[in-house]
C-alpha atoms as a PDB file:
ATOM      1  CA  UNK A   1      -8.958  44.372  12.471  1.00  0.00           C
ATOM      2  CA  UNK A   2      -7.943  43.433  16.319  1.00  0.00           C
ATOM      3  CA  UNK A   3      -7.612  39.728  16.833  1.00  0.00           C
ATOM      4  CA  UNK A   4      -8.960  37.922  19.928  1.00  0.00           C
ATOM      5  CA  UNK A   5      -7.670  35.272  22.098  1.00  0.00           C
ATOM      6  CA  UNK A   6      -9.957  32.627  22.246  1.00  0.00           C
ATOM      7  CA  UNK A   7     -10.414  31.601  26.140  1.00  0.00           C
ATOM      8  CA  UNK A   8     -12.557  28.147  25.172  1.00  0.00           C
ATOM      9  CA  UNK A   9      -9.980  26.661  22.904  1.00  0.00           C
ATOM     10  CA  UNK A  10      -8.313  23.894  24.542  1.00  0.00           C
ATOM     11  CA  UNK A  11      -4.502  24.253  25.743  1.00  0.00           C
ATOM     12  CA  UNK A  12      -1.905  21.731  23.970  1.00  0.00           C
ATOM     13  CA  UNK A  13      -0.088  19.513  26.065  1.00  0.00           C
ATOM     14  CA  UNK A  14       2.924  18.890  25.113  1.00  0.00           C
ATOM     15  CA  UNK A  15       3.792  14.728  25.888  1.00  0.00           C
ATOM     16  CA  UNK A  16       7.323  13.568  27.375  1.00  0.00           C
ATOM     17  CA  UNK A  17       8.916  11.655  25.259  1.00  0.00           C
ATOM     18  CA  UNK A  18      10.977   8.207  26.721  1.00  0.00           C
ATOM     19  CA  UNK A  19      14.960   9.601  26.064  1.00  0.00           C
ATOM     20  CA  UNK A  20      16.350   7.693  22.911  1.00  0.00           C
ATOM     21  CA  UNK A  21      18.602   4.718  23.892  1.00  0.00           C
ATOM     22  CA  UNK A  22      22.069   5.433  21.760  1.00  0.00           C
ATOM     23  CA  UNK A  23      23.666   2.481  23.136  1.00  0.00           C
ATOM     24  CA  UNK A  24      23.727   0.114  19.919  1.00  0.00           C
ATOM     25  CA  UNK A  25      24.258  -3.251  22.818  1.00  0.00           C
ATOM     26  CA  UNK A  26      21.020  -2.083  24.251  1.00  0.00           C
ATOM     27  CA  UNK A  27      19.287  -1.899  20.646  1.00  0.00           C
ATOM     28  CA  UNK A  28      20.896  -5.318  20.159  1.00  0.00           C
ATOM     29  CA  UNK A  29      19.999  -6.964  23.186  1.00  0.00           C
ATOM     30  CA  UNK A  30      15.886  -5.954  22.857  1.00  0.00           C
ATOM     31  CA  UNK A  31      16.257  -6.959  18.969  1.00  0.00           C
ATOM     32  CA  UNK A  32      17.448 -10.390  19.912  1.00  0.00           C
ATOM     33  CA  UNK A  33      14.263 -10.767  22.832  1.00  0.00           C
ATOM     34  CA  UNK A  34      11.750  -9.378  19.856  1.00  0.00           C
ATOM     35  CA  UNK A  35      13.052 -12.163  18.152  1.00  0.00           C
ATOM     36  CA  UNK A  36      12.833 -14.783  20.807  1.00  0.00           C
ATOM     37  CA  UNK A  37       9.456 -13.638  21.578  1.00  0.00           C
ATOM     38  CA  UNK A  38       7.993 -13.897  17.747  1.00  0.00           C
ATOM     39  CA  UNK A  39       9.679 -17.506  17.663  1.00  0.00           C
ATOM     40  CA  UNK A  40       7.978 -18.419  20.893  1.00  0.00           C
ATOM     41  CA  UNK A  41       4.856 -17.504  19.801  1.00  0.00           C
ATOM     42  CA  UNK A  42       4.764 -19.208  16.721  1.00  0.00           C
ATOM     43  CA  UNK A  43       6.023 -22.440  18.438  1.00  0.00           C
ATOM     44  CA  UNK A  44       3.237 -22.350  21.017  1.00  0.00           C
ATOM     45  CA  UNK A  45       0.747 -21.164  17.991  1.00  0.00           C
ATOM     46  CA  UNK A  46       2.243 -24.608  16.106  1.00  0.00           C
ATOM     47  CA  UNK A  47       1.857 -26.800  18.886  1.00  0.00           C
ATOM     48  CA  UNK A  48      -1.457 -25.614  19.697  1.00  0.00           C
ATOM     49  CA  UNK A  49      -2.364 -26.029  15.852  1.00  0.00           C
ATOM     50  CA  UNK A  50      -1.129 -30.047  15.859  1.00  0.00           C
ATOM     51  CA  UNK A  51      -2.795 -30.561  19.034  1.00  0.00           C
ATOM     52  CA  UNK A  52      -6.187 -29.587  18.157  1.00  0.00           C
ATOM     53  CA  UNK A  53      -7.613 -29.562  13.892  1.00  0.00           C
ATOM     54  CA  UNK A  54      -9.221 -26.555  14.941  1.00  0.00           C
ATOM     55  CA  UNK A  55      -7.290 -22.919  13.793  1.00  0.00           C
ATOM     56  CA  UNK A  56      -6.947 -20.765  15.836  1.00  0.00           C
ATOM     57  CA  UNK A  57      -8.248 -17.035  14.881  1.00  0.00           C
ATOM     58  CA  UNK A  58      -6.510 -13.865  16.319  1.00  0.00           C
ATOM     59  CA  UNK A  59      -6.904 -10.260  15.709  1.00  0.00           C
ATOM     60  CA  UNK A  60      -3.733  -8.373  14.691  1.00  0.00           C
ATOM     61  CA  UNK A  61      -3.360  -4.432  13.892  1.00  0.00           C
ATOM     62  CA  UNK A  62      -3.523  -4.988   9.911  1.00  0.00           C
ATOM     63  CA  UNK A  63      -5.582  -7.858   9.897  1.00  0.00           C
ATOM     64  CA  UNK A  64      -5.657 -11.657  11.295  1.00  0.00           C
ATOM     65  CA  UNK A  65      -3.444 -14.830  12.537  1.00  0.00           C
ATOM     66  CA  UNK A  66      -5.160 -17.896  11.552  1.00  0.00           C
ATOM     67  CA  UNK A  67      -2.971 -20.667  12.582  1.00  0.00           C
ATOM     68  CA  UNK A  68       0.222 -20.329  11.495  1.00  0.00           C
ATOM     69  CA  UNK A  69      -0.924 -18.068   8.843  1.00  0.00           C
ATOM     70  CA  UNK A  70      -1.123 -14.216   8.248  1.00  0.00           C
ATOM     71  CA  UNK A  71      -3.952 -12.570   6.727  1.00  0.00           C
ATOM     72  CA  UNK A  72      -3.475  -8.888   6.165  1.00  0.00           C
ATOM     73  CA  UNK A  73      -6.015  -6.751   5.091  1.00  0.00           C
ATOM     74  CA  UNK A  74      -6.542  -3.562   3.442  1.00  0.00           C
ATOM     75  CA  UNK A  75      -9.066  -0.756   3.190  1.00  0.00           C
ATOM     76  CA  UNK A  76     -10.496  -1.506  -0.104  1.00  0.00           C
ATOM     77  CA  UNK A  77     -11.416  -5.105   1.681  1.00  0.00           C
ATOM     78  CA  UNK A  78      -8.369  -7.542  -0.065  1.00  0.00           C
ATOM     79  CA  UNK A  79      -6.649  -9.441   1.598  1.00  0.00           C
ATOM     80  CA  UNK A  80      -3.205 -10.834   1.238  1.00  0.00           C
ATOM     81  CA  UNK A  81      -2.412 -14.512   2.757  1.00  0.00           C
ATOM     82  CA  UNK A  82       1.046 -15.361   3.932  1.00  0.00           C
ATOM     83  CA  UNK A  83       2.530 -18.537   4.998  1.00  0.00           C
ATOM     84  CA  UNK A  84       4.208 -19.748   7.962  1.00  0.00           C
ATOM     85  CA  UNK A  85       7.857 -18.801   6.341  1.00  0.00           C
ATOM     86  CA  UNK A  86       6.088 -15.243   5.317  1.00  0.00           C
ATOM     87  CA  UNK A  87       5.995 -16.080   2.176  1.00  0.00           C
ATOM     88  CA  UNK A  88       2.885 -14.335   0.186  1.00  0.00           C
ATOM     89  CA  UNK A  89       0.457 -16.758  -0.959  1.00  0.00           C
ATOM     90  CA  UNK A  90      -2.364 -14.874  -2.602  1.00  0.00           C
ATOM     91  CA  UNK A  91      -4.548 -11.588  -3.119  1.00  0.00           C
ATOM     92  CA  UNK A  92      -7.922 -12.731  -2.308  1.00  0.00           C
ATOM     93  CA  UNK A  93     -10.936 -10.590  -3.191  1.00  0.00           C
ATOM     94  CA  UNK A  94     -12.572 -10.916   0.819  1.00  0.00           C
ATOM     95  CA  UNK A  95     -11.502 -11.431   3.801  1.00  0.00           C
ATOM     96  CA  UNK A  96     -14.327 -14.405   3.934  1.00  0.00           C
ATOM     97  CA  UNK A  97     -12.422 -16.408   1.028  1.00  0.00           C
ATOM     98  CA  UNK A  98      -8.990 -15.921   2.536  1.00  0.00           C
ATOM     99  CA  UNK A  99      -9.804 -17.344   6.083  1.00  0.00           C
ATOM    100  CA  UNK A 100     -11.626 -19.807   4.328  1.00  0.00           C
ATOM    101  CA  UNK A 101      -8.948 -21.019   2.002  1.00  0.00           C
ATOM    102  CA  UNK A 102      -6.281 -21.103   5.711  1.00  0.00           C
ATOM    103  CA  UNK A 103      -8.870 -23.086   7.266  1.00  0.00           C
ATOM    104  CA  UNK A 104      -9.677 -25.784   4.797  1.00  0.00           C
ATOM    105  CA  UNK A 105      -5.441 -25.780   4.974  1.00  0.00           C
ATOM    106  CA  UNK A 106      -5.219 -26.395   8.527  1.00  0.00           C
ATOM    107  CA  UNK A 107      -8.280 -29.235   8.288  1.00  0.00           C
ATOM    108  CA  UNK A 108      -6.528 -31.053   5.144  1.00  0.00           C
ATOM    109  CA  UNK A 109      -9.558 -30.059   3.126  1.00  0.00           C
ATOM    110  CA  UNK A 110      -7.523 -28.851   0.508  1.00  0.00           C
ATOM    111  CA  UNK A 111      -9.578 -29.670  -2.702  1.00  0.00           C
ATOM    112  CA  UNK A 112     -12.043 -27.276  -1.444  1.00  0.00           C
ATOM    113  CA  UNK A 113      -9.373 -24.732  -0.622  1.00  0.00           C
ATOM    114  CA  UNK A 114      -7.696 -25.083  -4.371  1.00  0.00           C
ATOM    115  CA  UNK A 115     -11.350 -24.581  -5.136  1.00  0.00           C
ATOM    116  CA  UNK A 116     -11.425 -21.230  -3.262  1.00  0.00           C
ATOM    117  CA  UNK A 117      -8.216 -19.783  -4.901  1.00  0.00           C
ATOM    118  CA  UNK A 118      -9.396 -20.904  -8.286  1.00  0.00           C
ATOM    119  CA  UNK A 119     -12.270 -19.092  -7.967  1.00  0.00           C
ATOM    120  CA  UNK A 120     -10.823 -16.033  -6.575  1.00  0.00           C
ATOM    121  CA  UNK A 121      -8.885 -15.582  -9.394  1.00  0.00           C
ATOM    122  CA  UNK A 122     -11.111 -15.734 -12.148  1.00  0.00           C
ATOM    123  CA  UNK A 123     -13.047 -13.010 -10.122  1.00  0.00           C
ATOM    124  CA  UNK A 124      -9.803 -11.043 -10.052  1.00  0.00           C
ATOM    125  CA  UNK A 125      -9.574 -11.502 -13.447  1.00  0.00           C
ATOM    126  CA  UNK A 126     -12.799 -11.356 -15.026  1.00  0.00           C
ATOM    127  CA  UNK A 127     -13.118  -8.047 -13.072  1.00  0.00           C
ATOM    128  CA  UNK A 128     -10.118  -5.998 -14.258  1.00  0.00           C
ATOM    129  CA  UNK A 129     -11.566  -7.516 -17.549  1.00  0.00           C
ATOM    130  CA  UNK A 130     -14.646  -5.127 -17.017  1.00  0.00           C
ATOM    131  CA  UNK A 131     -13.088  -2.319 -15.891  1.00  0.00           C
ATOM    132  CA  UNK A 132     -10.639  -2.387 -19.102  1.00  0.00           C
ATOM    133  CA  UNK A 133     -13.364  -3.679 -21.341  1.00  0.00           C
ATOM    134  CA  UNK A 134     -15.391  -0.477 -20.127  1.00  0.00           C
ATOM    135  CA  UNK A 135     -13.007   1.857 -20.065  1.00  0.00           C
ATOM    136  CA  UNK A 136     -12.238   1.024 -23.896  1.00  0.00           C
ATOM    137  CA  UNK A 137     -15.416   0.896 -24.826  1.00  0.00           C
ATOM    138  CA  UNK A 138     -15.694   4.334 -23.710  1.00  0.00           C
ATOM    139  CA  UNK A 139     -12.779   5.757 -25.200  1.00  0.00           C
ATOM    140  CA  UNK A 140     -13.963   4.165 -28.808  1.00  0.00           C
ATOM    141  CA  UNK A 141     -17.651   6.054 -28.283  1.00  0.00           C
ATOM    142  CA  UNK A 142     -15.637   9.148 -27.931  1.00  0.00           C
ATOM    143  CA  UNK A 143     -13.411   8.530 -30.895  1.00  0.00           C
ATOM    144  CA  UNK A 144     -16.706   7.479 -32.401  1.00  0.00           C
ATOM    145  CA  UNK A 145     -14.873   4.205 -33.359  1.00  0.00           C
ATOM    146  CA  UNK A 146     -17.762   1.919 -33.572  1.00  0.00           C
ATOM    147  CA  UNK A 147     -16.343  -1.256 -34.986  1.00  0.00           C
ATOM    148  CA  UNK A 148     -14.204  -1.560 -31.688  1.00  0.00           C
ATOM    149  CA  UNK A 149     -17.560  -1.093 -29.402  1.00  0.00           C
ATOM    150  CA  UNK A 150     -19.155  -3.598 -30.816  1.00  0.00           C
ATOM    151  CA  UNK A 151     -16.232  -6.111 -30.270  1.00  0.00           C
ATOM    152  CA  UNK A 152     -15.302  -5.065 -26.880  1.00  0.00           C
ATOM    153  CA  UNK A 153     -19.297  -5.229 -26.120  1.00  0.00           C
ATOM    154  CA  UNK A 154     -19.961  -8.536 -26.481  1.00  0.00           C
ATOM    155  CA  UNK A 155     -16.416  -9.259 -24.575  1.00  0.00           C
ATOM    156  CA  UNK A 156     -17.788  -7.119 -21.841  1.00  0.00           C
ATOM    157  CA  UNK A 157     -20.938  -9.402 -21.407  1.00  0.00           C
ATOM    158  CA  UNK A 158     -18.757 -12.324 -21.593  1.00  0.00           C
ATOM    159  CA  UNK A 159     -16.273 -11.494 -18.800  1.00  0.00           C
ATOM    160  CA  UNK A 160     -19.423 -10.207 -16.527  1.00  0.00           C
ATOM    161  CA  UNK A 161     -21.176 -13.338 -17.188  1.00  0.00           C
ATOM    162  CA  UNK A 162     -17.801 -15.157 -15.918  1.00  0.00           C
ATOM    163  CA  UNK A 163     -17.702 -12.648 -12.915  1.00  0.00           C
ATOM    164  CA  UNK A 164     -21.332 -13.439 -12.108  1.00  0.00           C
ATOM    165  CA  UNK A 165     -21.216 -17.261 -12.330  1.00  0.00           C
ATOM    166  CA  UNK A 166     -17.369 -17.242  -9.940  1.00  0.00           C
ATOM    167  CA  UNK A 167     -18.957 -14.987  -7.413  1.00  0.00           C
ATOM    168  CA  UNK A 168     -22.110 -17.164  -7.113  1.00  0.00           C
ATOM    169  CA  UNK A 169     -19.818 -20.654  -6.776  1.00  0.00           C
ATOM    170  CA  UNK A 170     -17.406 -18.602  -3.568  1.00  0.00           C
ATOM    171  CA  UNK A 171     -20.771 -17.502  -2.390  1.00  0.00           C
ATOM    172  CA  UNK A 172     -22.284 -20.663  -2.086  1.00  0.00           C
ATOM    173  CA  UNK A 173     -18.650 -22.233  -0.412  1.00  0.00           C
ATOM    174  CA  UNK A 174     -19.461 -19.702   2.114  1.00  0.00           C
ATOM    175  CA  UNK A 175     -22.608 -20.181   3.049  1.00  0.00           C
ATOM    176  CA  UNK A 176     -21.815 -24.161   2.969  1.00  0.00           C
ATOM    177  CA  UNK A 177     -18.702 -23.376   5.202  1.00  0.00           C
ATOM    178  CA  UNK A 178     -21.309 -21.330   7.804  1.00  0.00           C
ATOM    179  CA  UNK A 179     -23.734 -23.697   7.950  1.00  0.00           C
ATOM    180  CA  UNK A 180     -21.076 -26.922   8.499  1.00  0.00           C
ATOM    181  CA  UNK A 181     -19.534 -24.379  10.376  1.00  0.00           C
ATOM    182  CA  UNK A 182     -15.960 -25.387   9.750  1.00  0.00           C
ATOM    183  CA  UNK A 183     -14.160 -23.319  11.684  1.00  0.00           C
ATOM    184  CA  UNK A 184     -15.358 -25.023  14.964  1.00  0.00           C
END
């Protein structure tokens, strides 16, 4: 069998890469104006956030800036919420309850913010209830265990009934917070 070069197929181009600096002042000297950039910017992010009651909302690579706050998010749609010292704060369920619970921070509202993290983690909670409440429950049909279904069954319907009720209360803070619009 006689192979053929393929004339269509697309030639690789090889990129230039920029030559490696090995001089450790050099890797010094651009560490220390990294630095002094990231301090500026959250000094002109603070004074801008003192100034005006409104936060201020930018776009990052792995998620958001809100304020003086980091919101990073991940593919399966948590988010984690980190202070101005980078200090984690919480795992919230969506990305709408963790920009929520910064910006009732910034305003002072934070009742309805201790509100929002409450909530979140009941749903956290009742949730990985389910999934272990399932999961056993399944593992006792197949062991044909029945007592144990018929405990972890009702537990089940307890723990969704939680999960139901906590997602309806965030879900009406977020409709409340888009049509006071609180972020304006």
């Amino acid at each position: 069998m006689k192979m053929v070069k393929s004339h269509t197929r697309k030639k690789f181009v090889k990129k230039k890469l920029p030559p490696k600096l090995d001089n450790p002042q050099a890797d010094q000297v651009i560490g220390q104006v990294t630095d002094y950039i990231k301090r500026w910017t959250n000094q002109e992010l603070g004074k801008l956030q003192t100034r005006d009651r409104n936060p201020i909302c930018i776009a990052t690579p792995d998620g958001y800036r809100v304020g003086l706050y980091r919101l990073h998010v991940y593919p399966n749609k948590t988010c984690d919420v980190y202070d101005h010292n980078n200090e984690f704060i919480h795992r919230f369920e969506s990305k709408i309850s963790a920009i929520l619970y910064t910006v009732y921070i910034i305003k002072f509202n934070y009742w309805t913010a201790d509100e929002i993290l409450t909530l979140d983690t009941e749903i956290n909670k009742n949730y990985t209830d389910v999934l272990n409440l399932r999961r056993t429950i399944e593992r006792a049909t197949q062991q044909k265990d029945y007592n144990i279904v018929d405990i972890r069954q009702s537990r089940l319907e307890i723990a969704q009934t939680r999960l139901e009720i906590a997602r309806d209360r965030i879900s009406k803070i977020h409709r409340t917070a888009k049509y006071n619009k609180v972020w304006e």
